[in-house]
Protein backbone atom coordinates (compact mmCIF):
# COMPACT_ATOMS: atom_id res chain seq x y z
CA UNK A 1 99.44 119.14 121.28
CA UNK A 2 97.01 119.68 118.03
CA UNK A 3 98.68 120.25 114.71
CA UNK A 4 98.45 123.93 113.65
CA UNK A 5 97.21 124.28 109.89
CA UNK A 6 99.05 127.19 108.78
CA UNK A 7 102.82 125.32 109.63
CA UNK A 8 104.57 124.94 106.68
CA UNK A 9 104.70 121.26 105.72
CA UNK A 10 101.71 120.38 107.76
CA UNK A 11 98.40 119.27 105.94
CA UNK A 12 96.18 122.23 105.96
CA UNK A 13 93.02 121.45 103.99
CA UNK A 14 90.70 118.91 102.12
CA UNK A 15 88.68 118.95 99.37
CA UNK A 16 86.37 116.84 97.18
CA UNK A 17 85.91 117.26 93.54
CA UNK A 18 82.28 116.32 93.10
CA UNK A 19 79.65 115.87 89.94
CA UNK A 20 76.26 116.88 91.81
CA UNK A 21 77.28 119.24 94.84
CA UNK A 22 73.63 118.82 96.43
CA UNK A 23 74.22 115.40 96.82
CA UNK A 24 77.48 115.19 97.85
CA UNK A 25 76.25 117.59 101.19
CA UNK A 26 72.86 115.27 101.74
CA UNK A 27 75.43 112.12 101.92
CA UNK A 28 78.27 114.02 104.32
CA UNK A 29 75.71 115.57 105.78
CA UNK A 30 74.00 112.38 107.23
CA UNK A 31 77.24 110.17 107.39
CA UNK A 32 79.75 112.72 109.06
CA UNK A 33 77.24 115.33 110.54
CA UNK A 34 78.51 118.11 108.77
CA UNK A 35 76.10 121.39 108.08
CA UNK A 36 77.80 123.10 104.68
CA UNK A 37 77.75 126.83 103.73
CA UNK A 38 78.75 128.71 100.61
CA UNK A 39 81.93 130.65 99.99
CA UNK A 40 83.62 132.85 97.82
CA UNK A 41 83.73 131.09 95.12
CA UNK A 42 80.16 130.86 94.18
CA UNK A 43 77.21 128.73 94.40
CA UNK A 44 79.03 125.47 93.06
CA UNK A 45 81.07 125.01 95.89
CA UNK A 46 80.55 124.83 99.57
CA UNK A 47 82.30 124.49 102.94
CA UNK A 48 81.43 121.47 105.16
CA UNK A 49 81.46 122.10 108.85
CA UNK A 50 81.54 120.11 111.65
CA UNK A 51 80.49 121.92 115.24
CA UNK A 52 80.99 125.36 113.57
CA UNK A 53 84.76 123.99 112.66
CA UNK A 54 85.15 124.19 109.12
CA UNK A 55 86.59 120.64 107.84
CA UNK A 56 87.05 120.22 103.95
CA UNK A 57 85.14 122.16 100.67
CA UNK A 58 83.20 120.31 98.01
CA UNK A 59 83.24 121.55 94.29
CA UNK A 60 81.33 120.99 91.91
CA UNK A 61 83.76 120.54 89.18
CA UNK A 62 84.73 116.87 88.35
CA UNK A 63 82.86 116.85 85.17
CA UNK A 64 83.80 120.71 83.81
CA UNK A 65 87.26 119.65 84.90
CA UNK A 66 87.36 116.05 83.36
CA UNK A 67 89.00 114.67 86.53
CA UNK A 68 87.85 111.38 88.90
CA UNK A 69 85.13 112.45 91.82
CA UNK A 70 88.05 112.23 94.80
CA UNK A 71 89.15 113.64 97.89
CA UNK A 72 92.83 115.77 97.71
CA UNK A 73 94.83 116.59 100.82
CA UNK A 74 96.64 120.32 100.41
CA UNK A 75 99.88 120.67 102.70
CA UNK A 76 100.73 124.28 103.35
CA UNK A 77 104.13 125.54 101.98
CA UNK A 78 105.59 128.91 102.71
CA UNK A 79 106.26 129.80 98.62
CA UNK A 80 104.14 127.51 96.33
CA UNK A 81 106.51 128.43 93.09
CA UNK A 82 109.26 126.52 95.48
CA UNK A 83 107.33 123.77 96.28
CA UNK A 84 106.37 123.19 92.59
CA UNK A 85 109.78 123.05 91.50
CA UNK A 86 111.02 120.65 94.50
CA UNK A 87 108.09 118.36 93.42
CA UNK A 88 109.54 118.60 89.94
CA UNK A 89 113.08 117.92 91.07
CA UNK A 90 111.94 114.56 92.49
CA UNK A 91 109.76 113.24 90.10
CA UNK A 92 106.61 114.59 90.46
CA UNK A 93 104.13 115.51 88.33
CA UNK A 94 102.42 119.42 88.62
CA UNK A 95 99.13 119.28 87.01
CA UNK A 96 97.61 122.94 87.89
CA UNK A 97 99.13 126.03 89.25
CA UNK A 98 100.29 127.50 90.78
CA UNK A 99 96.95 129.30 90.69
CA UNK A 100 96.14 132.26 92.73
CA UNK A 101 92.72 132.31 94.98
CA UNK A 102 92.85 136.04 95.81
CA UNK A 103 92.65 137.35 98.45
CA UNK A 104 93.49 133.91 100.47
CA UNK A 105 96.63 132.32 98.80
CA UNK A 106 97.92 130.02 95.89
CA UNK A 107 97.28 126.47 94.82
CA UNK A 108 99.07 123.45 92.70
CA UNK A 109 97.89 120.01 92.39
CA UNK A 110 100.31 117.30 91.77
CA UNK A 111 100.81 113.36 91.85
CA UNK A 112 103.71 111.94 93.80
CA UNK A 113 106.38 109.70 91.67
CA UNK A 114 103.65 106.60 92.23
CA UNK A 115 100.63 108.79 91.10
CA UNK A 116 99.06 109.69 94.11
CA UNK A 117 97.34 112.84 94.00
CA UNK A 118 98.24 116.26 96.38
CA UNK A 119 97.74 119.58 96.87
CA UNK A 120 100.17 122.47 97.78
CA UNK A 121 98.85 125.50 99.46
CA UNK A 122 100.64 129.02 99.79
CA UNK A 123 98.43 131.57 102.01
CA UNK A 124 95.85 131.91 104.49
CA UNK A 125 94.17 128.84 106.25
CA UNK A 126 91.34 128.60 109.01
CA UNK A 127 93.14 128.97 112.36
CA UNK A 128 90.82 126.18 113.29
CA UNK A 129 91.66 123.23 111.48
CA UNK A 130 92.89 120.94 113.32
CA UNK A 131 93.82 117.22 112.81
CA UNK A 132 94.12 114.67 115.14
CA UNK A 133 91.38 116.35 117.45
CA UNK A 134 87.95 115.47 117.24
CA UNK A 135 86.72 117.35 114.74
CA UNK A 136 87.48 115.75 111.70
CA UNK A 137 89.81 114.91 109.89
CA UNK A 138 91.44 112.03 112.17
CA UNK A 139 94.57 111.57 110.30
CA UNK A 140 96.13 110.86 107.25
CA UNK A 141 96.82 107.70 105.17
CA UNK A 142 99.09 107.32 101.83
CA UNK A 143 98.77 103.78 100.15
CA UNK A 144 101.83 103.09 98.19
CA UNK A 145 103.90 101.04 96.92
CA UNK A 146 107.17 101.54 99.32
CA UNK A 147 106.48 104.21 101.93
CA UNK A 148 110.00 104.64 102.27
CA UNK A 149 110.74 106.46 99.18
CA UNK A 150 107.49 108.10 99.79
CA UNK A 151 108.95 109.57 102.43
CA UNK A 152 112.11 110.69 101.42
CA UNK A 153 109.71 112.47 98.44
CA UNK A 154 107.48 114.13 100.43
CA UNK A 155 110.51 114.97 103.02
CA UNK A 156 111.85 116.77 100.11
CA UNK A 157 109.34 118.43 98.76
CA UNK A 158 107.65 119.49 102.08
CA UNK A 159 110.82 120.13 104.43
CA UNK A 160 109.82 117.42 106.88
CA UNK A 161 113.05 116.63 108.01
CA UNK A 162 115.31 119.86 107.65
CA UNK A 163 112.90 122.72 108.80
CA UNK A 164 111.40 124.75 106.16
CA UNK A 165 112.93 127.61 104.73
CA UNK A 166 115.48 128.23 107.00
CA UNK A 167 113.13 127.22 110.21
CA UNK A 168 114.15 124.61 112.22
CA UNK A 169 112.96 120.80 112.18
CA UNK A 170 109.05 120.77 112.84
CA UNK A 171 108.07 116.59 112.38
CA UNK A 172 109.23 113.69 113.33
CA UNK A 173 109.20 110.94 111.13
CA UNK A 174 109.51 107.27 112.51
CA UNK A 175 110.04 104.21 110.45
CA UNK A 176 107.55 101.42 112.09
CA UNK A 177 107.93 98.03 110.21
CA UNK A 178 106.36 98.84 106.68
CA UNK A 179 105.14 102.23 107.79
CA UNK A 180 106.38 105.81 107.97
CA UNK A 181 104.96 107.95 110.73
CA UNK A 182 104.59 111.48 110.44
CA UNK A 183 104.36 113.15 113.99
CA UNK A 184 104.63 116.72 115.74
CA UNK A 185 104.97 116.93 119.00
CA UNK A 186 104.00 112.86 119.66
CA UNK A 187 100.51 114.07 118.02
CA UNK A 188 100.23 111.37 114.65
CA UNK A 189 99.43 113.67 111.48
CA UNK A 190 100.03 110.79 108.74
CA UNK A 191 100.73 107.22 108.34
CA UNK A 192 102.70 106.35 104.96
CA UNK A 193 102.16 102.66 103.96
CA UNK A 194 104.14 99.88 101.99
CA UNK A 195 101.84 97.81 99.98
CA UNK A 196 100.11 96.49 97.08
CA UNK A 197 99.68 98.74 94.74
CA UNK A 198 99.35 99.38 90.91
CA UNK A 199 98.73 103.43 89.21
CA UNK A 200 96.96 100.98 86.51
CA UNK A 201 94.89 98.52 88.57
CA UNK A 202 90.81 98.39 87.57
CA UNK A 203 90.05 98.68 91.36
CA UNK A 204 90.65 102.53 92.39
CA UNK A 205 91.35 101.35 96.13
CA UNK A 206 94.22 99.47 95.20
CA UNK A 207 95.79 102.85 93.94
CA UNK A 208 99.01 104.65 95.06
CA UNK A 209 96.67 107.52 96.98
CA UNK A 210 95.91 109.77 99.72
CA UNK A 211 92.92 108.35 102.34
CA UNK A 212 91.39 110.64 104.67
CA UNK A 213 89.75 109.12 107.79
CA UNK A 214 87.39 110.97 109.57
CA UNK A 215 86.51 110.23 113.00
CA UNK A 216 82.91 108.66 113.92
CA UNK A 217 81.38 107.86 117.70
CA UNK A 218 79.19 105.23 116.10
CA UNK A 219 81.06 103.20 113.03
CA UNK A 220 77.88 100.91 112.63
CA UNK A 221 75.51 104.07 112.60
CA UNK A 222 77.31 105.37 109.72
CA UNK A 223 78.13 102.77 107.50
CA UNK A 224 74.01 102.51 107.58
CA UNK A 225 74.09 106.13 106.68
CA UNK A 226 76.37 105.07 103.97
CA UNK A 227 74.68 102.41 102.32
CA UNK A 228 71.12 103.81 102.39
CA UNK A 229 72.20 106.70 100.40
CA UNK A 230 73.91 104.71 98.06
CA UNK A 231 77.30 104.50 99.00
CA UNK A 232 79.13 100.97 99.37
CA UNK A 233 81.73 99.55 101.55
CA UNK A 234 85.44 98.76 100.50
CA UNK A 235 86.69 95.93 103.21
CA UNK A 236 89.26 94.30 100.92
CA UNK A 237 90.88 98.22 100.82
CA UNK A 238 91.82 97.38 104.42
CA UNK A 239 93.96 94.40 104.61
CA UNK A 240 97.38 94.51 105.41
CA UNK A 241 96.97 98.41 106.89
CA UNK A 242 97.55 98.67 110.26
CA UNK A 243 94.42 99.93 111.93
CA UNK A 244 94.37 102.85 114.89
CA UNK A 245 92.66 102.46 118.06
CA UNK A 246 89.26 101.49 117.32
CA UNK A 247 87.73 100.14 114.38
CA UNK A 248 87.35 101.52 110.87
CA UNK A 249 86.15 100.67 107.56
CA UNK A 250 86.69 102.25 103.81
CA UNK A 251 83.46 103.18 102.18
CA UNK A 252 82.78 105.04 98.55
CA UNK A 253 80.49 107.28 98.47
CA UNK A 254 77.64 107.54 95.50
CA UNK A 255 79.61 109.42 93.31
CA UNK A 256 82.84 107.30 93.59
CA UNK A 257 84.61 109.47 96.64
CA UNK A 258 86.71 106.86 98.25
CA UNK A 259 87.71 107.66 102.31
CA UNK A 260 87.89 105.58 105.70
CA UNK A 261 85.43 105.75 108.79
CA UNK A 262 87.27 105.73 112.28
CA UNK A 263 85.15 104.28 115.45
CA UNK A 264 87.51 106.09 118.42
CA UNK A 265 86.85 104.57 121.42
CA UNK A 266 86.54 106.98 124.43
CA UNK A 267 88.49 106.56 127.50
C-alpha cells in the first residue's frame, strides 16, 4: 500500500535550491522526463511533474540565499512550532522558520545532529505524492555516520515509533545489519545508513545527507542524458550502500545537485 503524503511523519515533498532555474528544468527535464509549471510563488520557481503527478519544486534561490545548490526532503508534521522544538531537544540545528506559505502551510529547515539537511512541513500537501510508486521519488536514503542514532533522532523528532500526537504507531522501523528501515505497511519509505562520513570532508558525497533516488526504466539512457548536459557521475558515492532491486548510480547535476538514478526492473 503507497505512502500517503499528508501522514504526519511521512516524507511529503522535495525540493531543489537552484542558481539558474531554466537550466535546472532543461536537465530534469531530459534526465527524469519531467514537464515543470509555475506556482504561486512567482516566476523563479517551478513545479516538476512527472505524468501530470507533481514530484518536487525547483527555486531559484541558492545564490540570493547564500546556501549549496541541493536537494531537501520535507517530512510532514502535524504542528511545525513542535517539531522545531523536538529537533532542538535532540540536537538539531533550525536554520529557517518556521515560516508561513499562506494559504498552504508552514516550513523549517534544519540539519540533523551529523549535519544533514531536512525540512519540516505543517499544512496542505498534493494528495498525489506518492513514494515508492512509480512516479518518482523511489525512496529515500540518509548517509551517516551511525544510522542508529539517526534513528532514534529522527524517531524523536518525527513520532516514528510512538504515533504522533496522540495517534497511534504509523512506521515500522527495522534494524538490517548497518541499516535502519523505515516502512508502512511493508511499503519501504527510507533506508538510514551507517558509514563513512565526515560534515567537513572536500568531497560533498561523502557528507552526512539526505539522497533522493528517483526511479528510471532505462539507467544507461539517462546517465547519457546526464553527461551530455553537463552533469557527471559519482560511483565511489556508492560503495558500501546496499543497492535495491535493480541497478543505480549517483550523478551531480551541472549546478552541483547531488541524487541517485534507480533502473527497476519490471516483473
Amino acid at each position: 500500500m503507497p505512502l500517503t503524503a499528508d501522514e504526519p511523519g511521512a516524507p511529503c515533498w522535495l525540493s531543489l535550491a537552484v542558481r539558474d532555474l531554466g537550466a535546472a528544468e532543461e536537465f530534469y527535464g531530459a534526465v527524469l522526463g519531467w514537464t515543470f509549471r509555475h506556482g504561486p510563488l512567482g516566476h523563479g520557481f517551478s513545479v516538476g511533474e512527472r505524468d501530470g503527478v507533481p514530484v518536487a519544486g525547483i527555486g531559484e534561490v541558492a545564490d540570493r540565499m547564500s546556501v549549496p545548490v541541493a536537494w531537501t526532503v520535507y517530512f510532514a508534521v502535524a504542528d511545525a512550532d513542535a517539531a522545531v522544538a523536538r529537533i532542538r531537544e535532540r540536537g538539531g540545528t533550525v536554520g529557517v522558520g518556521p515560516v508561513a506559505y499562506p494559504p498552504r502551510g508552514r516550513a523549517a529547515l534544519a540539519t540533523d545532529v551529523e549535519g544533514a539537511a531536512f525540512g519540516v512541513w505543517e499544512g496542505r500537501v498534493s494528495s498525489r505524492w506518492r513514494i515508492g510508486e512509480h512516479q518518482a521519488p523511489a525512496w529515500l536514503e540518509l548517509h551517516t555516520r551511525n544510522a542508529f542514532d539517526a534513528a532514534l533522532f529522527y524517531g524523536g523528532v518525527l513520532n516514528w515509533v510512538n504515533g504522533t500526537e496522540g495517534a497511534p504507531q504509523r512506521f515500522e522501523v527495522s534494524y538490517e545489519d548497518e541499516q535502519v528501515v523505515l516502512r508502512r505497511q511493508g511499503t519501504p519509505v527510507a533506508r538510514l545508513n551507517s558509514g563513512p562520513a565526515e560534515a567537513a570532508s572536500p568531497q560533498p558525497q561523502l557528507r552526512p545527507r539526505w539522497l533522493v533516488h528517483f526511479r528510471v526504466p532505462d539507467l544507461e539512457r539517462a546517465k547519457t542524458a546526464v553527461l551530455d548536459l553537463g552533469g557527471h557521475l559519482v560511483p565511489e558515492a556508492d560503495h558500501g550502500w546496499p543497492a535495491p532491486e535493480g541497478r543505480r548510480t549517483t550523478v551531480r547535476d551541472p549546478q552541483g545537485g547531488l541524487f541517485t538514478l534507480d533502473e527497476w526492473l519490471e516483473g
